[in-house]
C-alpha atoms as a PDB file:
ATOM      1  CA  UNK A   1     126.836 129.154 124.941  1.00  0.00           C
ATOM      2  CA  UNK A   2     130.456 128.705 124.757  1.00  0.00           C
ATOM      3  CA  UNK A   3     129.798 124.787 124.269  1.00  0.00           C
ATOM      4  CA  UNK A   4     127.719 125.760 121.437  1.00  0.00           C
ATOM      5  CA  UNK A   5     129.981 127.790 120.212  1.00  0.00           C
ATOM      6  CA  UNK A   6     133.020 125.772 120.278  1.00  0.00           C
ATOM      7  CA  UNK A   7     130.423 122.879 118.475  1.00  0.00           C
ATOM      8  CA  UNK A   8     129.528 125.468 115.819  1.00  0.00           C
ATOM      9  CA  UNK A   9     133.336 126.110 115.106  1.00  0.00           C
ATOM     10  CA  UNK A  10     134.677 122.239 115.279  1.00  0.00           C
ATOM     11  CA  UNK A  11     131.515 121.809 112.802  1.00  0.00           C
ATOM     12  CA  UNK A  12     132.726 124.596 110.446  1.00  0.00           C
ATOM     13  CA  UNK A  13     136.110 123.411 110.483  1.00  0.00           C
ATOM     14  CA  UNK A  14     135.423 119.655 109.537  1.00  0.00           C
ATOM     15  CA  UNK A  15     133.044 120.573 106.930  1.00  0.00           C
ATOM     16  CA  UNK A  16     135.660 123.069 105.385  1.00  0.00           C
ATOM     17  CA  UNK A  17     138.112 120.107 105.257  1.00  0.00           C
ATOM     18  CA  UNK A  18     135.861 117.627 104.159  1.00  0.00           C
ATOM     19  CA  UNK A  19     135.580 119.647 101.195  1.00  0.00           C
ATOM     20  CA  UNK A  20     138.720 120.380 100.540  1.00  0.00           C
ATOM     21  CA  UNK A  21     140.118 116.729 100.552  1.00  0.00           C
ATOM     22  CA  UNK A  22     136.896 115.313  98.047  1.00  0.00           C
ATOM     23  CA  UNK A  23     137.238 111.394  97.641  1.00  0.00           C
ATOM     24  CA  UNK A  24     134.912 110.441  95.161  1.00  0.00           C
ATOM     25  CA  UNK A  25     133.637 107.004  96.233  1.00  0.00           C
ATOM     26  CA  UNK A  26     131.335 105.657  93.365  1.00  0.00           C
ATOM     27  CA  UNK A  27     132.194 102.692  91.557  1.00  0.00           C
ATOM     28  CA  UNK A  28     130.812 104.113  88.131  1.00  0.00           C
ATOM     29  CA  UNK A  29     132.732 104.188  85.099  1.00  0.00           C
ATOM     30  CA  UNK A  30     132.647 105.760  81.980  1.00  0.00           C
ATOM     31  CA  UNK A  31     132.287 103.790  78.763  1.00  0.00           C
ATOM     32  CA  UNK A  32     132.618 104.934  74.761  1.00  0.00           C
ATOM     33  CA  UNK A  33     130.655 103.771  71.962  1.00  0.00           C
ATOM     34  CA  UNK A  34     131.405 104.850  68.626  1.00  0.00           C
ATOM     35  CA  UNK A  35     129.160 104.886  65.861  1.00  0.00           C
ATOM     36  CA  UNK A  36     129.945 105.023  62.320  1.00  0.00           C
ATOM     37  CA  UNK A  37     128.415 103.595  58.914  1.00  0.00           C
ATOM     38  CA  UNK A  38     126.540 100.456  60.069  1.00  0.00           C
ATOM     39  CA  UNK A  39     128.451  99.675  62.979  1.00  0.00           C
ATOM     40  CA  UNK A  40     128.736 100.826  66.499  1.00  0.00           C
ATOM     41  CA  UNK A  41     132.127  99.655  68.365  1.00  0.00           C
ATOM     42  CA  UNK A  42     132.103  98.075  70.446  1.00  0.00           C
ATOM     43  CA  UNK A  43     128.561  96.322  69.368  1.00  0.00           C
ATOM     44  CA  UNK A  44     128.456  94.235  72.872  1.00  0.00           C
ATOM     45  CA  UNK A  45     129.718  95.868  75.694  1.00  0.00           C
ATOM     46  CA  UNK A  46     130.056  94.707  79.125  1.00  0.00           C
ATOM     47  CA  UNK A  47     129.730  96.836  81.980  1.00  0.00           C
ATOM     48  CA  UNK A  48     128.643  97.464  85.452  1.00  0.00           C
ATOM     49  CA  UNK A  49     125.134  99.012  87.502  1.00  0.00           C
ATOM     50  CA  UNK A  50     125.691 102.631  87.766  1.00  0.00           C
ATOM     51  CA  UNK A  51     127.827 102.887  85.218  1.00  0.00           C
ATOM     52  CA  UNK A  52     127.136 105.180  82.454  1.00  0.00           C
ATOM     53  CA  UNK A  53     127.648 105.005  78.736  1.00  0.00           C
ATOM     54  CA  UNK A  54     128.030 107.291  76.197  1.00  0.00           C
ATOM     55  CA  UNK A  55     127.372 106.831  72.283  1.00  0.00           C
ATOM     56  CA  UNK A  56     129.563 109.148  69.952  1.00  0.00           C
ATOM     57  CA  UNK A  57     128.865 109.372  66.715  1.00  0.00           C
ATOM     58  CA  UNK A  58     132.315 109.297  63.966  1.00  0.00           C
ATOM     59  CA  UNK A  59     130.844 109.077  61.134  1.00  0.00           C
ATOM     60  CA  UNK A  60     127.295 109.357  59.035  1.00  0.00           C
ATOM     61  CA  UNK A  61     123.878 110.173  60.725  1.00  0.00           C
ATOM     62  CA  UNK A  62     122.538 108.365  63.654  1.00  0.00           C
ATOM     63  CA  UNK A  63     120.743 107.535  66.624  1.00  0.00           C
ATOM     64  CA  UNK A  64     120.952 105.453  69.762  1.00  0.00           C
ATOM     65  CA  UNK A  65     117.312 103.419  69.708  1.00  0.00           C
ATOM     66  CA  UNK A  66     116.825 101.106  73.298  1.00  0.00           C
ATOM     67  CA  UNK A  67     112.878 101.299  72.851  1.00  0.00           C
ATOM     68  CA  UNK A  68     111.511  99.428  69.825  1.00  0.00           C
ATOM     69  CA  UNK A  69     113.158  97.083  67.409  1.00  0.00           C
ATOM     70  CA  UNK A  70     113.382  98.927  64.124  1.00  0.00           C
ATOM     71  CA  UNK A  71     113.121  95.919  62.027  1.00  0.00           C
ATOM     72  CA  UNK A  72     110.219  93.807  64.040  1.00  0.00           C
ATOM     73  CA  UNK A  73     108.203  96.278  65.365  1.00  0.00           C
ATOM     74  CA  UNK A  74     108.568  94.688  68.255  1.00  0.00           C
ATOM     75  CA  UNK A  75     109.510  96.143  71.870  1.00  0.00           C
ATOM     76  CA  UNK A  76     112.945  95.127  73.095  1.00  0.00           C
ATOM     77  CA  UNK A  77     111.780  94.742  76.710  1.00  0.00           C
ATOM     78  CA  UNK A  78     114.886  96.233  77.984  1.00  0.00           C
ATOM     79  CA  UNK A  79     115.003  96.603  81.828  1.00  0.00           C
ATOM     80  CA  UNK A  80     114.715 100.613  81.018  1.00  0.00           C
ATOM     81  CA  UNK A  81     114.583 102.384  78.015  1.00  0.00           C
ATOM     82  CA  UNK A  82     116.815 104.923  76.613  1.00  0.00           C
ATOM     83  CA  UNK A  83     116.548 106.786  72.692  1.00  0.00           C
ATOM     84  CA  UNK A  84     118.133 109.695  71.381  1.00  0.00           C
ATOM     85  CA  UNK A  85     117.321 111.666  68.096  1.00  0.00           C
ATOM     86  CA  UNK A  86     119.756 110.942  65.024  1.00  0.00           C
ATOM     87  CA  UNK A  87     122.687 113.493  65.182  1.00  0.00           C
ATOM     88  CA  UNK A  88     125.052 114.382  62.941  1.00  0.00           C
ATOM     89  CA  UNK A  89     128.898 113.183  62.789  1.00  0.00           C
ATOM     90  CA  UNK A  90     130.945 114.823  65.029  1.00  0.00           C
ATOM     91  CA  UNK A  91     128.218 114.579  67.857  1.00  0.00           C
ATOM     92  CA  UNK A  92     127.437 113.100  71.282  1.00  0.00           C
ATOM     93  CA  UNK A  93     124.016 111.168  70.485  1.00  0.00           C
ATOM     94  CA  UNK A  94     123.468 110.095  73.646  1.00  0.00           C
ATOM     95  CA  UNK A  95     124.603 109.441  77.561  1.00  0.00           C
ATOM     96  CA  UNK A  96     122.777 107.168  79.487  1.00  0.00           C
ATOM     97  CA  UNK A  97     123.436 106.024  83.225  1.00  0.00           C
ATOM     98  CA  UNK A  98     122.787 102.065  83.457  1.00  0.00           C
ATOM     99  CA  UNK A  99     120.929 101.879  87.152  1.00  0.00           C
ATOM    100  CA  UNK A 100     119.348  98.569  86.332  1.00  0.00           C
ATOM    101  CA  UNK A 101     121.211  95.421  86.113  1.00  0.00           C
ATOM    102  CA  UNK A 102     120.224  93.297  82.855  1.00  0.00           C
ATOM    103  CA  UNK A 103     120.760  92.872  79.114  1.00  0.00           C
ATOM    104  CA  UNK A 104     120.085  95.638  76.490  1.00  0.00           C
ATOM    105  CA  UNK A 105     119.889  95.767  73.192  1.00  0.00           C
ATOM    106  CA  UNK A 106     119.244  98.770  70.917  1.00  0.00           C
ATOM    107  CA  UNK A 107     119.449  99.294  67.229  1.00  0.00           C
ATOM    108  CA  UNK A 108     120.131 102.560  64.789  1.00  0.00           C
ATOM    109  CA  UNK A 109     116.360 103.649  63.273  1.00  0.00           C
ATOM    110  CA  UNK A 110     117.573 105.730  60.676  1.00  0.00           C
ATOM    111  CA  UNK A 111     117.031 104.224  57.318  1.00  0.00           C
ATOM    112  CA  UNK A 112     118.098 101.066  56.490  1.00  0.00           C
ATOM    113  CA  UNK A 113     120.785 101.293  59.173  1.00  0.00           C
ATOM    114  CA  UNK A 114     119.512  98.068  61.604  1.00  0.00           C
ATOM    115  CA  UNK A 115     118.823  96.023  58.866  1.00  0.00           C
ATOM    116  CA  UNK A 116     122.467  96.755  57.871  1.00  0.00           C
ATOM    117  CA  UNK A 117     123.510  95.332  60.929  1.00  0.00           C
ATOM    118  CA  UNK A 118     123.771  98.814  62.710  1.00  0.00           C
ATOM    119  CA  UNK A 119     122.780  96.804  66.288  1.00  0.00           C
ATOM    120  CA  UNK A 120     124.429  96.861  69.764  1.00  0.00           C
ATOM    121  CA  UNK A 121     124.139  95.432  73.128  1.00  0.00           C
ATOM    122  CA  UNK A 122     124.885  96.299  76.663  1.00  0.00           C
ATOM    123  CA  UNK A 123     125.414  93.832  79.507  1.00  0.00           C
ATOM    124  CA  UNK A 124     124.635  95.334  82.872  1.00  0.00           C
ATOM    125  CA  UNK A 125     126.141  93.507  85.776  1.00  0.00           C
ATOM    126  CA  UNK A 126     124.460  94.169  89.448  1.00  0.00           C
ATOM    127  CA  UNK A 127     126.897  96.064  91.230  1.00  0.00           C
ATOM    128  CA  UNK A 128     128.340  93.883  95.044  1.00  0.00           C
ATOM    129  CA  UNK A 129     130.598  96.423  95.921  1.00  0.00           C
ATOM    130  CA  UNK A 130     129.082  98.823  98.222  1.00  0.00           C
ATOM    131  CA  UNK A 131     130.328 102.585  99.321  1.00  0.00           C
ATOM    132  CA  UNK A 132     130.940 101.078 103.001  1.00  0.00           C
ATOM    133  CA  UNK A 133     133.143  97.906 101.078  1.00  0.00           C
ATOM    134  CA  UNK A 134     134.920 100.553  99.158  1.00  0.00           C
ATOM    135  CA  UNK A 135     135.706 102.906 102.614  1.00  0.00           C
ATOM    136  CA  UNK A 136     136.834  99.888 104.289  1.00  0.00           C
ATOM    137  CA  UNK A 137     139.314  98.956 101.603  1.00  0.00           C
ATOM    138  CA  UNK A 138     140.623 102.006 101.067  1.00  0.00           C
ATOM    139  CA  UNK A 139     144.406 102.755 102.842  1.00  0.00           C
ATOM    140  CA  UNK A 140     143.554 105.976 102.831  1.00  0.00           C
ATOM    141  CA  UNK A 141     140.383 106.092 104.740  1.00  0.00           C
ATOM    142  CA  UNK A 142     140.372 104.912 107.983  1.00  0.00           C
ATOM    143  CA  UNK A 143     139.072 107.497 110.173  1.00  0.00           C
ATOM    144  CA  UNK A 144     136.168 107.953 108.081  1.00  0.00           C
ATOM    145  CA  UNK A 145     135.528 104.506 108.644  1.00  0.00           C
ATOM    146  CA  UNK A 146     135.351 104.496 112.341  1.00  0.00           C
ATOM    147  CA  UNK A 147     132.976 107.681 111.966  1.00  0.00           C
ATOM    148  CA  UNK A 148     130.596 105.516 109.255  1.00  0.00           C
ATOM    149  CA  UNK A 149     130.530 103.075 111.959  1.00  0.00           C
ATOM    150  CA  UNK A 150     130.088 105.529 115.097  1.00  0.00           C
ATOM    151  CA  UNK A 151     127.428 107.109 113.251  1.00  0.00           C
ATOM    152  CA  UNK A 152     125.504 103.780 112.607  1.00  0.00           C
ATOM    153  CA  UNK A 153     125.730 104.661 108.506  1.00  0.00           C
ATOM    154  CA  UNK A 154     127.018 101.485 107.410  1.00  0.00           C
ATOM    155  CA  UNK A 155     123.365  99.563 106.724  1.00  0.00           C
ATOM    156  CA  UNK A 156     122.053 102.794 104.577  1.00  0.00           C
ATOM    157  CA  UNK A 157     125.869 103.108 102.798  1.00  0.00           C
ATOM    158  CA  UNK A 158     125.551  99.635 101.950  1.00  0.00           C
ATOM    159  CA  UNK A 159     121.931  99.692 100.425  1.00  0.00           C
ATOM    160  CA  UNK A 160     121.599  99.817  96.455  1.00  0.00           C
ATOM    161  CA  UNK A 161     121.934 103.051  95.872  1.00  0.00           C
ATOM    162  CA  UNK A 162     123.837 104.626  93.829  1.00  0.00           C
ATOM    163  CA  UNK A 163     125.353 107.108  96.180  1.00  0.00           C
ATOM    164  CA  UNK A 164     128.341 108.937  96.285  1.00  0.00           C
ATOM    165  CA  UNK A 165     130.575 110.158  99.071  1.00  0.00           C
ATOM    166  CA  UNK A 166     132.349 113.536  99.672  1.00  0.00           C
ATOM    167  CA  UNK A 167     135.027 111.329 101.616  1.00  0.00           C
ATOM    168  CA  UNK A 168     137.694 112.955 103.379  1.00  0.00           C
ATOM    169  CA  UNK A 169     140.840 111.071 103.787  1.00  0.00           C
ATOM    170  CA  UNK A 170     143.164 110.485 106.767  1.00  0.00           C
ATOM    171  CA  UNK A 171     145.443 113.248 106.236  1.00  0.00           C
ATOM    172  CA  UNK A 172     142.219 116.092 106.274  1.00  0.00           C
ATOM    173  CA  UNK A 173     141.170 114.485 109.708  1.00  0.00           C
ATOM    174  CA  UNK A 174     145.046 115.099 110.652  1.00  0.00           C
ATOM    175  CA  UNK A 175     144.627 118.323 110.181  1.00  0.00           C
ATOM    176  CA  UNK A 176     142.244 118.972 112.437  1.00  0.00           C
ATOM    177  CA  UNK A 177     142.759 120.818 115.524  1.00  0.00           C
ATOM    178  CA  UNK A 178     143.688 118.927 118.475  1.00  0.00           C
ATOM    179  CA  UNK A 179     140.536 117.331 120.237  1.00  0.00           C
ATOM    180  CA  UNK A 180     138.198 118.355 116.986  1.00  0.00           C
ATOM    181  CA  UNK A 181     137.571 114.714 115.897  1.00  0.00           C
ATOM    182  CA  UNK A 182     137.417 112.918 119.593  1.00  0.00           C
ATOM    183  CA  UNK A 183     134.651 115.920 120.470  1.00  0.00           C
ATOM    184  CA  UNK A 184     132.684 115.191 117.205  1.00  0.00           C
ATOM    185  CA  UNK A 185     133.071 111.304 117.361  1.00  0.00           C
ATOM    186  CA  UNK A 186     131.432 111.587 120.854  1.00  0.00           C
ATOM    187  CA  UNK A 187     128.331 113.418 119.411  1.00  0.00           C
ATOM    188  CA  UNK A 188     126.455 111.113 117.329  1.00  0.00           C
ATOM    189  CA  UNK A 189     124.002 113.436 116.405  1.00  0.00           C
ATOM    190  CA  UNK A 190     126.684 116.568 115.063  1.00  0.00           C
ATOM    191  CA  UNK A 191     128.353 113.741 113.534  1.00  0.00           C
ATOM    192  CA  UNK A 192     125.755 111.844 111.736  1.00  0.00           C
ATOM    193  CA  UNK A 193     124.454 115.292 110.527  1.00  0.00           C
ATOM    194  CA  UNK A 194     128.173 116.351 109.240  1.00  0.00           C
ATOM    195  CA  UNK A 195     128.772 112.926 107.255  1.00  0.00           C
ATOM    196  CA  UNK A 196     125.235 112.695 105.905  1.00  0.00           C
ATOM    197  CA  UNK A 197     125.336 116.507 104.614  1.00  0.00           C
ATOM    198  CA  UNK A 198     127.975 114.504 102.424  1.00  0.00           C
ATOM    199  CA  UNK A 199     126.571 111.847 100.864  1.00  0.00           C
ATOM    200  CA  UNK A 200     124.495 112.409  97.594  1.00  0.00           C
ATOM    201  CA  UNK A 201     121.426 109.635  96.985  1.00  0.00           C
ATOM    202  CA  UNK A 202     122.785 109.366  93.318  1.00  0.00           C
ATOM    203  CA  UNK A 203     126.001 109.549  91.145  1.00  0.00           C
ATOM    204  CA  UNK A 204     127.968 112.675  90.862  1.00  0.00           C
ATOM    205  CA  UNK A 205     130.739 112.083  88.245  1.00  0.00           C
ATOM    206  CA  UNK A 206     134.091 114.088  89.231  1.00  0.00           C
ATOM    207  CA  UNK A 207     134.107 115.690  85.627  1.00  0.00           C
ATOM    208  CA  UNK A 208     130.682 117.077  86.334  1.00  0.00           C
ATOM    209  CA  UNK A 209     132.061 118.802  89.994  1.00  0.00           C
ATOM    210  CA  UNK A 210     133.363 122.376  90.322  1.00  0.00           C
END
């Protein structure tokens, strides 16, 4: 019982600091398109799986359109689609998280807008840099490291994910109590239930945390 209980409290402890000292190990970033009278700037944009985009609109009335080709007809066989109704100036139109690597292209349907040249693209490159790549290179977070790898995480970390990572750095193991971390490092299973209780199968964006 006293084993237990000593478990329950070095448990406790570690998750308290893990979420105190929040890392937030995705490799998504943000990226701006603004659209305004026929144009939407930048009209090719280059970014990166996982990252997410968000179309604001500075001027007129319009919409983000990744489905059908306003003046063909014709689909635009993007790797996923994505469409937003037309919004007013002043107004988000849409925000879209690019998961699939590929080339997109998307037009404005309102009106005469497209055939005005009111057309954009988005260049998706596939994401190499894995959560367990970005751990490893970090100065700051060695000792989770070690616990990725003494939990056997690294091969699921390092899939395609996205995922993100509640990561506590060096300093919030530090402040452990003494003999917290070498108890919990020698119990795979309290361990592996700890760090997997914080890792989310998907992208959490800081500005989106309380």
């Amino acid at each position: 019982m006293k084993t237990l209980n000593k478990m329950n409290i070095m448990k406790r402890t570690l998750i308290i600091l893990i979420a105190l000292f929040i890392g937030h190990l995705s490799n998504a970033t943000v990226h701006n398109v603004d659209a305004s009278n026929y144009v939407y700037t930048p009209q090719v944009l280059n970014i990166n799986q996982g990252d997410t985009v968000i179309w604001q609109n500075v001027g007129g009335f319009h919409n983000v359109n990744g489905t059908t080709n306003t003046i063909t007809g014709m689909s635009f066989n993007n790797p996923e689609s994505f469409n937003s109704a037309p919004v007013a100036a002043g107004n988000t139109i849409l925000t879209h998280v690019f998961s699939i690597a590929g080339t997109y292209l998307y037009d404005c349907s309102v009106g005469s807008h497209a055939a005005n040249g009111m057309v954009g693209t988005i260049i998706v490159s596939p994401t190499t840099n894995s959560v367990v790549d970005i751990i490893v290179n970090s100065p700051d977070h060695n000792t989770l490291e070690t616990a990725v790898l003494a939990a056997g995480l690294e091969v699921a970390l390092s899939g395609a994910g996205p995922f993100t990572v509640f990561a506590p750095t060096d300093m919030a193991f530090d402040n452990l109590p003494a003999g917290t971390l070498a108890a919990v490092l020698a119990d795979s299973v309290l361990l592996n239930q700890i760090l997997t209780h914080h890792v989310h199968a998907g992208q959490a964006l800081a500005g989106s945390l309380s």
